[in-house]
PDB file of N, CA and C in Angstrom:
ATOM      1  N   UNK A   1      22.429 -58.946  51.095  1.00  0.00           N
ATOM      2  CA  UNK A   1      23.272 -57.886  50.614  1.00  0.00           C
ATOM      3  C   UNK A   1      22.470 -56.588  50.634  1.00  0.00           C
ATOM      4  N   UNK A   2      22.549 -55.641  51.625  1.00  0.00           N
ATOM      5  CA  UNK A   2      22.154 -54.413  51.047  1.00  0.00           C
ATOM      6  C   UNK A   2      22.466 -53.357  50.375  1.00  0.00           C
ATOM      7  N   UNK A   3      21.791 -52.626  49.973  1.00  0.00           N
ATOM      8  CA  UNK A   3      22.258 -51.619  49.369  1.00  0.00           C
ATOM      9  C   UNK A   3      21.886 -50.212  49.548  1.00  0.00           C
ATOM     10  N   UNK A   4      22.847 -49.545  49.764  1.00  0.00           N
ATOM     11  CA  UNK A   4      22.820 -48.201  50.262  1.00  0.00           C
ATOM     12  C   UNK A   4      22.322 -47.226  49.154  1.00  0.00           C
ATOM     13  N   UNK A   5      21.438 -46.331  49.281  1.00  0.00           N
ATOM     14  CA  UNK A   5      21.052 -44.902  48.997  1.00  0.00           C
ATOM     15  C   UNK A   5      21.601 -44.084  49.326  1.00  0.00           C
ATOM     16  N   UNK A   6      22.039 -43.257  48.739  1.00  0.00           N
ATOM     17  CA  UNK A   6      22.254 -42.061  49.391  1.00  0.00           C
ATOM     18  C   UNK A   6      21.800 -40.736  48.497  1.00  0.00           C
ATOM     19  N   UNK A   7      20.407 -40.310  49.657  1.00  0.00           N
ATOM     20  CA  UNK A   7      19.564 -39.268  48.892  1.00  0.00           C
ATOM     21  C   UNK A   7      20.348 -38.085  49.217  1.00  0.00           C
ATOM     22  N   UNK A   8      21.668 -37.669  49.721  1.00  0.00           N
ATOM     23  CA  UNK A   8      21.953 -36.409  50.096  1.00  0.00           C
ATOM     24  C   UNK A   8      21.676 -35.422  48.548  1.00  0.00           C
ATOM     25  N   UNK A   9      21.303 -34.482  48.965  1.00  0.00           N
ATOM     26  CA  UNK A   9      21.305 -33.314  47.761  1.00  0.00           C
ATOM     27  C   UNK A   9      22.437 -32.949  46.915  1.00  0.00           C
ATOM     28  N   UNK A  10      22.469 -32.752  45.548  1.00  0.00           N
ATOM     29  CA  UNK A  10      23.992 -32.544  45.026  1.00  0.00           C
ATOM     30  C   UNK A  10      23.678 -30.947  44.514  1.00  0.00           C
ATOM     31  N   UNK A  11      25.067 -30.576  44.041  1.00  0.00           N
ATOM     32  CA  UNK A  11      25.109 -29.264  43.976  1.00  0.00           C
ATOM     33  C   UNK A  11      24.490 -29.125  42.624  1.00  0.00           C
ATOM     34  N   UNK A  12      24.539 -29.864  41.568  1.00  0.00           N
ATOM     35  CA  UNK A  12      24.039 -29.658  39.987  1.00  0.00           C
ATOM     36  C   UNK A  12      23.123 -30.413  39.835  1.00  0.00           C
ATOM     37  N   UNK A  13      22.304 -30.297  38.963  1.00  0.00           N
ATOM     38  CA  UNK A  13      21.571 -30.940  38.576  1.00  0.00           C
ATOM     39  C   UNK A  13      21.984 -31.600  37.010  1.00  0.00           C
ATOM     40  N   UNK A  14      21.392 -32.503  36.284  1.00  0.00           N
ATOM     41  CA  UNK A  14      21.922 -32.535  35.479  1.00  0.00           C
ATOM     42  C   UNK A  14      21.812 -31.478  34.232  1.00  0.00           C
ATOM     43  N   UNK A  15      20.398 -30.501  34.292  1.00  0.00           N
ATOM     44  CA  UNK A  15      21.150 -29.284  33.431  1.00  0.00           C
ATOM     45  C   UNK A  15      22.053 -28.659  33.860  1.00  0.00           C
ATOM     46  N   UNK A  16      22.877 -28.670  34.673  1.00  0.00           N
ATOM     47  CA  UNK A  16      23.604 -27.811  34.876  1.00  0.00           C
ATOM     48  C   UNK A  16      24.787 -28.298  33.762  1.00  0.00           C
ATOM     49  N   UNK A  17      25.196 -29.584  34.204  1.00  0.00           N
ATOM     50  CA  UNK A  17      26.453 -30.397  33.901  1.00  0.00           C
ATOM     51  C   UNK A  17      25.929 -30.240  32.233  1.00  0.00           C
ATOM     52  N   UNK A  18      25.039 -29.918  31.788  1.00  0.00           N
ATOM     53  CA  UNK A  18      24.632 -30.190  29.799  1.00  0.00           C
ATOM     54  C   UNK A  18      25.170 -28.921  29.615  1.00  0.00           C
ATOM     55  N   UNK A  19      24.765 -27.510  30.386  1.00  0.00           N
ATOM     56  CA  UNK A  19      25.251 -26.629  29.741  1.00  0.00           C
ATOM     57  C   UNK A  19      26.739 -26.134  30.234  1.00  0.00           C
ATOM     58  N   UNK A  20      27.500 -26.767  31.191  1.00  0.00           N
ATOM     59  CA  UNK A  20      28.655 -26.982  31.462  1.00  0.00           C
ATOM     60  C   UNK A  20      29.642 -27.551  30.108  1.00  0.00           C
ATOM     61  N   UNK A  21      28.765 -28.512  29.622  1.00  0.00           N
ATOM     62  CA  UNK A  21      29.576 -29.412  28.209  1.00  0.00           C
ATOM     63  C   UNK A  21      29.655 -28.296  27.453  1.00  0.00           C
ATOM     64  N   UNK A  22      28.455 -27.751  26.824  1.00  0.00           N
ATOM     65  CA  UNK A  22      27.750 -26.804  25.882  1.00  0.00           C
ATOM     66  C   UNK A  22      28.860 -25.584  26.281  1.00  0.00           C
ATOM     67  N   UNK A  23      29.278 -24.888  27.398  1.00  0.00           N
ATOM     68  CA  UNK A  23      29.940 -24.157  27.373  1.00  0.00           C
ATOM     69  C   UNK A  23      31.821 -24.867  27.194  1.00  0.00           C
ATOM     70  N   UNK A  24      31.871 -25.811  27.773  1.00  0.00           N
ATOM     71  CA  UNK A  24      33.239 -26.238  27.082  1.00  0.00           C
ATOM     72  C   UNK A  24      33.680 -26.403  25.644  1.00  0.00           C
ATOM     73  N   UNK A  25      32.672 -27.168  24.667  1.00  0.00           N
ATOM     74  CA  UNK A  25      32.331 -27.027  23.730  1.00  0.00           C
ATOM     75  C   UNK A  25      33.010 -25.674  22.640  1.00  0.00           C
ATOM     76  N   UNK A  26      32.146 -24.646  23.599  1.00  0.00           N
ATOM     77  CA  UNK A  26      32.023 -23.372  22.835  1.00  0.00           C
ATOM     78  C   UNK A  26      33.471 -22.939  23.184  1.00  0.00           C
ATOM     79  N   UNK A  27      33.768 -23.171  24.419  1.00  0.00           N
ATOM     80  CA  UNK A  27      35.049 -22.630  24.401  1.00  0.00           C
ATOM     81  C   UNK A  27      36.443 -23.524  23.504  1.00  0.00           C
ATOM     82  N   UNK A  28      36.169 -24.548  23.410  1.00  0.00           N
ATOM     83  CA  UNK A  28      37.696 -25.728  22.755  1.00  0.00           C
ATOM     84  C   UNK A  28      37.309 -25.195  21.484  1.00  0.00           C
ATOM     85  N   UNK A  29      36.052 -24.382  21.047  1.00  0.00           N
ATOM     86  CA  UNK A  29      35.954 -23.857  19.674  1.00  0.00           C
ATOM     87  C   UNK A  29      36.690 -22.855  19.539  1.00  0.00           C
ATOM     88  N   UNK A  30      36.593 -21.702  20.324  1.00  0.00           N
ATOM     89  CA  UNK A  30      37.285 -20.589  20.441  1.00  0.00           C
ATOM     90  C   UNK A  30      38.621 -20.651  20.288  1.00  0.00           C
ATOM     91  N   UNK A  31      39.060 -21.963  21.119  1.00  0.00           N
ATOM     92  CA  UNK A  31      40.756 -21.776  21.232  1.00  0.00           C
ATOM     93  C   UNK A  31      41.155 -22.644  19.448  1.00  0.00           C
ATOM     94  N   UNK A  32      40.090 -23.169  19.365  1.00  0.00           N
ATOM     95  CA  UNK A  32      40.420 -24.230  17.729  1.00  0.00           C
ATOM     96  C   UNK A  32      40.552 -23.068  16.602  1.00  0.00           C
ATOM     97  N   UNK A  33      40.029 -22.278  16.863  1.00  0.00           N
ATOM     98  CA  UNK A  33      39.885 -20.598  15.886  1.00  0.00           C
ATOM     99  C   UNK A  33      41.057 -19.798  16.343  1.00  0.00           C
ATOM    100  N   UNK A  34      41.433 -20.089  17.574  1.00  0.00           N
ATOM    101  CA  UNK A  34      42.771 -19.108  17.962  1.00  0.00           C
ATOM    102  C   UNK A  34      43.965 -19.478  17.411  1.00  0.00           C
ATOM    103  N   UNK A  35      43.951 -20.646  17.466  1.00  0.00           N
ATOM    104  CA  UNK A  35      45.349 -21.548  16.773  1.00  0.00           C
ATOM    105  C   UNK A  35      45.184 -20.953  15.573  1.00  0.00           C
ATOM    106  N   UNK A  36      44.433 -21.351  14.675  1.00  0.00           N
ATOM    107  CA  UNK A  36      44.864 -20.851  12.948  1.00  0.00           C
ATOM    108  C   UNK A  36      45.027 -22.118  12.319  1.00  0.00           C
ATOM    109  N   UNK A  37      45.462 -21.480  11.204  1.00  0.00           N
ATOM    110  CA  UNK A  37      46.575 -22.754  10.637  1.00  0.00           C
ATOM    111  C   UNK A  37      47.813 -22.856  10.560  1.00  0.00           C
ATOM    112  N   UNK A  38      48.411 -23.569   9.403  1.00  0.00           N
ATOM    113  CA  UNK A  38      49.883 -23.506   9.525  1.00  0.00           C
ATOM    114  C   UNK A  38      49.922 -23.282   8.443  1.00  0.00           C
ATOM    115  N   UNK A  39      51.241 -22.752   8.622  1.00  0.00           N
ATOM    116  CA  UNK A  39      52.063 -21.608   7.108  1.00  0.00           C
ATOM    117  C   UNK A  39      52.655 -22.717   6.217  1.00  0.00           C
ATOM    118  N   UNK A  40      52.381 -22.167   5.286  1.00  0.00           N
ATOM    119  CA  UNK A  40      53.528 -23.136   4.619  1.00  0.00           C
ATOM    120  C   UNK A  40      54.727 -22.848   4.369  1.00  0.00           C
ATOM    121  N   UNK A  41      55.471 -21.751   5.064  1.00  0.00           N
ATOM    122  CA  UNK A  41      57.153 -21.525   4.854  1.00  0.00           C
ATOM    123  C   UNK A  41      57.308 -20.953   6.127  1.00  0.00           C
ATOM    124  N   UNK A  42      57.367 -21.661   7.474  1.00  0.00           N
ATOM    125  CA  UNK A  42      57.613 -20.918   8.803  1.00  0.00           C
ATOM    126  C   UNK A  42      58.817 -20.192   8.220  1.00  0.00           C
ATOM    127  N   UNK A  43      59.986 -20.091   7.635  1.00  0.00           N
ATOM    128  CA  UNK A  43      60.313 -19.015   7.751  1.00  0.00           C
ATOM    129  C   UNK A  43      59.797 -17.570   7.777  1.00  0.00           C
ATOM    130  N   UNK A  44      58.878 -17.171   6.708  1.00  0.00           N
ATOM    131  CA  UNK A  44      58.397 -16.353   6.420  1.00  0.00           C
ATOM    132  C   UNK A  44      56.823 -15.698   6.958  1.00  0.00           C
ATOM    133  N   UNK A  45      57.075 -14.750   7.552  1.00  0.00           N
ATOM    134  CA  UNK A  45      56.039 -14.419   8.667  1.00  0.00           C
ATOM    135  C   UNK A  45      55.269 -13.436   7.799  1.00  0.00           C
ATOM    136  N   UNK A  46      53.476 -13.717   7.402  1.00  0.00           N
ATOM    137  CA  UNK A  46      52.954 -13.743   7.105  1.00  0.00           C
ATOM    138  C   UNK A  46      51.700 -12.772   7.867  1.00  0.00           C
ATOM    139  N   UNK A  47      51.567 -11.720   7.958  1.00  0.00           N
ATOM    140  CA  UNK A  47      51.151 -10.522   8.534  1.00  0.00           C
ATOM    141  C   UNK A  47      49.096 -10.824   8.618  1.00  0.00           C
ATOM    142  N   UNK A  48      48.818 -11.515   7.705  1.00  0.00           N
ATOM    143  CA  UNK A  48      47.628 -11.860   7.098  1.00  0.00           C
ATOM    144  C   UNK A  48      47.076 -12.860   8.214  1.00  0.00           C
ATOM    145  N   UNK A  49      48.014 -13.728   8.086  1.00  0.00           N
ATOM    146  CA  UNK A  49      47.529 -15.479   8.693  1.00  0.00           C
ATOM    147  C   UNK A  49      47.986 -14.502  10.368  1.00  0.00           C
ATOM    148  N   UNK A  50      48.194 -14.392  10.698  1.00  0.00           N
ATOM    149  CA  UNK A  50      48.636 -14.152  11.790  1.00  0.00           C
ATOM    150  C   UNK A  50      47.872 -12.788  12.798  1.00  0.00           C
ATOM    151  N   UNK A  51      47.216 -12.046  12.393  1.00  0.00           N
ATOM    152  CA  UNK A  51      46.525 -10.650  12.284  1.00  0.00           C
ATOM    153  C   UNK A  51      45.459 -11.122  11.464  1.00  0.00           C
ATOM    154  N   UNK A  52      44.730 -11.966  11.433  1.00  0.00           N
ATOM    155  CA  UNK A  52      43.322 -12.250  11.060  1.00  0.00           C
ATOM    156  C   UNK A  52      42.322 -11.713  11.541  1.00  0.00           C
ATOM    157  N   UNK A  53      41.185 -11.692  11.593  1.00  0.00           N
ATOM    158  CA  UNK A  53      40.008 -10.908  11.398  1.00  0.00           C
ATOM    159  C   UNK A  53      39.644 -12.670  12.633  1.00  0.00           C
ATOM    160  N   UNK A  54      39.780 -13.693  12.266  1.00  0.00           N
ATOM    161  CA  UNK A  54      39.379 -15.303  13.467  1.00  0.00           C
ATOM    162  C   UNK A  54      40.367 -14.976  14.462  1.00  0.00           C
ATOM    163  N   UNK A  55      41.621 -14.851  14.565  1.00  0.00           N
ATOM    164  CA  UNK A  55      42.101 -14.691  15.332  1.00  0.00           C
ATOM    165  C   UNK A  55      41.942 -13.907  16.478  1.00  0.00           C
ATOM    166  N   UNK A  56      41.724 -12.538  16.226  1.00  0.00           N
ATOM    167  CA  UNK A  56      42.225 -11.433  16.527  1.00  0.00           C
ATOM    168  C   UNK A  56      40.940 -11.147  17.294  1.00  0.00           C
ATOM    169  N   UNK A  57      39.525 -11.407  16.567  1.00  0.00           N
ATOM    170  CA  UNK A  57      38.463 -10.921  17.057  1.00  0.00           C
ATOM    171  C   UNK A  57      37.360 -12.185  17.375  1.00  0.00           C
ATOM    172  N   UNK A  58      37.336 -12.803  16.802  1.00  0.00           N
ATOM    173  CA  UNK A  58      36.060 -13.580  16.514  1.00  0.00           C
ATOM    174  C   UNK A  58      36.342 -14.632  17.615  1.00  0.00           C
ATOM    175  N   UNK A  59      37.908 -15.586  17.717  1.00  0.00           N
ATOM    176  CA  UNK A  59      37.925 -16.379  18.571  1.00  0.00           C
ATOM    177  C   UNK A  59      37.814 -16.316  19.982  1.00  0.00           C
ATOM    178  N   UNK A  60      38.472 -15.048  20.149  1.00  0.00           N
ATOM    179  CA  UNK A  60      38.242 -14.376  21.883  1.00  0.00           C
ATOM    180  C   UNK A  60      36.717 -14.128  22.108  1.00  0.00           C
ATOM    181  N   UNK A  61      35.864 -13.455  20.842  1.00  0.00           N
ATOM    182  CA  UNK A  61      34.544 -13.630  21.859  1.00  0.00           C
ATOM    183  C   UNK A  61      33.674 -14.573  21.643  1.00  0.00           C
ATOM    184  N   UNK A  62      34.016 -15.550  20.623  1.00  0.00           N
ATOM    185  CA  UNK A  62      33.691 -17.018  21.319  1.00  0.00           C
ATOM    186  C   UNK A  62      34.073 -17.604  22.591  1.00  0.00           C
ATOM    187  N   UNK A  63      35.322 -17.169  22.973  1.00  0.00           N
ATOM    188  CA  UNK A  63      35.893 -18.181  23.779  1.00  0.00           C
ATOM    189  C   UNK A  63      34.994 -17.295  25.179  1.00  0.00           C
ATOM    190  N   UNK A  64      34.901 -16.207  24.884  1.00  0.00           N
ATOM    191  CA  UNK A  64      34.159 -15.203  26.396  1.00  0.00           C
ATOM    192  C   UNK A  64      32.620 -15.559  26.677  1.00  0.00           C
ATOM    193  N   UNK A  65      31.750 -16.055  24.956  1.00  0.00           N
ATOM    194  CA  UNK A  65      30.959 -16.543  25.454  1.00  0.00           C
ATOM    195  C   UNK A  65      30.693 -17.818  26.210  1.00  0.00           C
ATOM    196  N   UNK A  66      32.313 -18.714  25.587  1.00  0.00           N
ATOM    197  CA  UNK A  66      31.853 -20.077  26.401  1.00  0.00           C
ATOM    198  C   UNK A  66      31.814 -20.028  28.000  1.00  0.00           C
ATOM    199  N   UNK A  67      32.547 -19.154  28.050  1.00  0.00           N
ATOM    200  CA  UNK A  67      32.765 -18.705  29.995  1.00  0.00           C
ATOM    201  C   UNK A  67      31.348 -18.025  30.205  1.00  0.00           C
ATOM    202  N   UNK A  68      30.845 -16.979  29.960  1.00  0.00           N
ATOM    203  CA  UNK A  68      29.542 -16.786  30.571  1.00  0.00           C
ATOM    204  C   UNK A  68      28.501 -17.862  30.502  1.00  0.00           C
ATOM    205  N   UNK A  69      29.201 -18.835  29.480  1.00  0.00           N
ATOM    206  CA  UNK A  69      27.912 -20.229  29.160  1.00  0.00           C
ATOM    207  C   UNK A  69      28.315 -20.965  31.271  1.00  0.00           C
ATOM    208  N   UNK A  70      29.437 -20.808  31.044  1.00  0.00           N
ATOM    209  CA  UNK A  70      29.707 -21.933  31.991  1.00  0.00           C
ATOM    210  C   UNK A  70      29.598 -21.272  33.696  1.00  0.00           C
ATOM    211  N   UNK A  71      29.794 -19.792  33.548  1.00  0.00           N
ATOM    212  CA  UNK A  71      29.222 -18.899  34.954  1.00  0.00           C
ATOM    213  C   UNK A  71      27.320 -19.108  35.063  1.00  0.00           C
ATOM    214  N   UNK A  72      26.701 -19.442  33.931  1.00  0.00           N
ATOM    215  CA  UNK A  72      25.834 -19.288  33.964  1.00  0.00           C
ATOM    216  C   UNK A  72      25.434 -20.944  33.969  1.00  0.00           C
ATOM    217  N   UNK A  73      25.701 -21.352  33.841  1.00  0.00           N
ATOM    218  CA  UNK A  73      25.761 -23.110  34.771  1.00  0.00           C
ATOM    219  C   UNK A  73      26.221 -23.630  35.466  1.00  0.00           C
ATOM    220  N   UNK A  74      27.286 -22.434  36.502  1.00  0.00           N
ATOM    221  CA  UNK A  74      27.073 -22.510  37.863  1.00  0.00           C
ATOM    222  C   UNK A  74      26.205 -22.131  38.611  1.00  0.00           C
ATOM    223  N   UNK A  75      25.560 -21.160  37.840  1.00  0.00           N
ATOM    224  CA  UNK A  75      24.521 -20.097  38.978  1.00  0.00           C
ATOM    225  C   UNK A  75      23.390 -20.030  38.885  1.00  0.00           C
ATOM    226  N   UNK A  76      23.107 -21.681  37.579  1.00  0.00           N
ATOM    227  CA  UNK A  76      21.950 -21.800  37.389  1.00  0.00           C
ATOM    228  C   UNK A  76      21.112 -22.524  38.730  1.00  0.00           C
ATOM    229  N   UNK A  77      20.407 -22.375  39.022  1.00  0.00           N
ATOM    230  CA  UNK A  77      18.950 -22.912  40.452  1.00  0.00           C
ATOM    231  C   UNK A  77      18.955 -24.384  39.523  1.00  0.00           C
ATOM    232  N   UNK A  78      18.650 -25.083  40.147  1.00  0.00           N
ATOM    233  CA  UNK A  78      18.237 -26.886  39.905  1.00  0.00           C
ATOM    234  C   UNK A  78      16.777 -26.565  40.305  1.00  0.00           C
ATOM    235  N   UNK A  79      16.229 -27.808  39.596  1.00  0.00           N
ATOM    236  CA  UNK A  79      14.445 -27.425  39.629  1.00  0.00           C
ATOM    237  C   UNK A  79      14.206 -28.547  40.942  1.00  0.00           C
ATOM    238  N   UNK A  80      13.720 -28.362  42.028  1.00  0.00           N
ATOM    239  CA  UNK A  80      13.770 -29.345  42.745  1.00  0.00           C
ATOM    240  C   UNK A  80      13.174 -30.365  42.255  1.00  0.00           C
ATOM    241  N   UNK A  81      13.796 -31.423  42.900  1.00  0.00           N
ATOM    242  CA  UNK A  81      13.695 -33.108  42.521  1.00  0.00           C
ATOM    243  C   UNK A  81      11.847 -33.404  42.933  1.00  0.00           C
ATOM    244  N   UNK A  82      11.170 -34.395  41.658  1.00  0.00           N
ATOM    245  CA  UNK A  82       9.865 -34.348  41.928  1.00  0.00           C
ATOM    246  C   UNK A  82      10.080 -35.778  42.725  1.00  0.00           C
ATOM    247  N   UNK A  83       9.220 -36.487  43.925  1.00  0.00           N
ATOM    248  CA  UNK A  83       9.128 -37.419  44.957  1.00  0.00           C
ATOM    249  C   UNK A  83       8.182 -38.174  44.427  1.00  0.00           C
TER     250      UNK A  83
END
């Protein structure tokens, strides 16, 4: 039975794919801060919960850093493989 190798080169290395997580991460945080919570009388629209200070500001530039996390673990160099 043999078994095949295949040394072709890949595009990531595995830091890449850690700070790929690390930036998904950061971002499913961002959008977990964008949601909010829930009201307790959907009728009544609530200017506060809705126009937050997490909402409004804080979750978007979380969510912008998780994207430069993840541009920046595409464009990170792989350390070549030691033989």
């Amino acid at each position: 039975m043999a078994t095949s190798t295949n040394s072709a080169p890949t595009m990531f290395s595995k830091s890449n794919y850690t700070w790929m997580l690390i930036g998904a991460i950061v971002i499913a945080l961002g959008m977990f801060l964008l949601s909010g919570g829930k009201s307790n009388n959907p009728a009544v629209f609530n200017r506060d919960e809705v126009y937050s200070t997490t909402r409004i500001t804080i979750a978007p530039i979380i969510i912008f850093i998780g994207l430069a996390i993840e541009v920046y673990a595409i464009f990170k160099k792989s350390a070549p493989e030691k033989k």
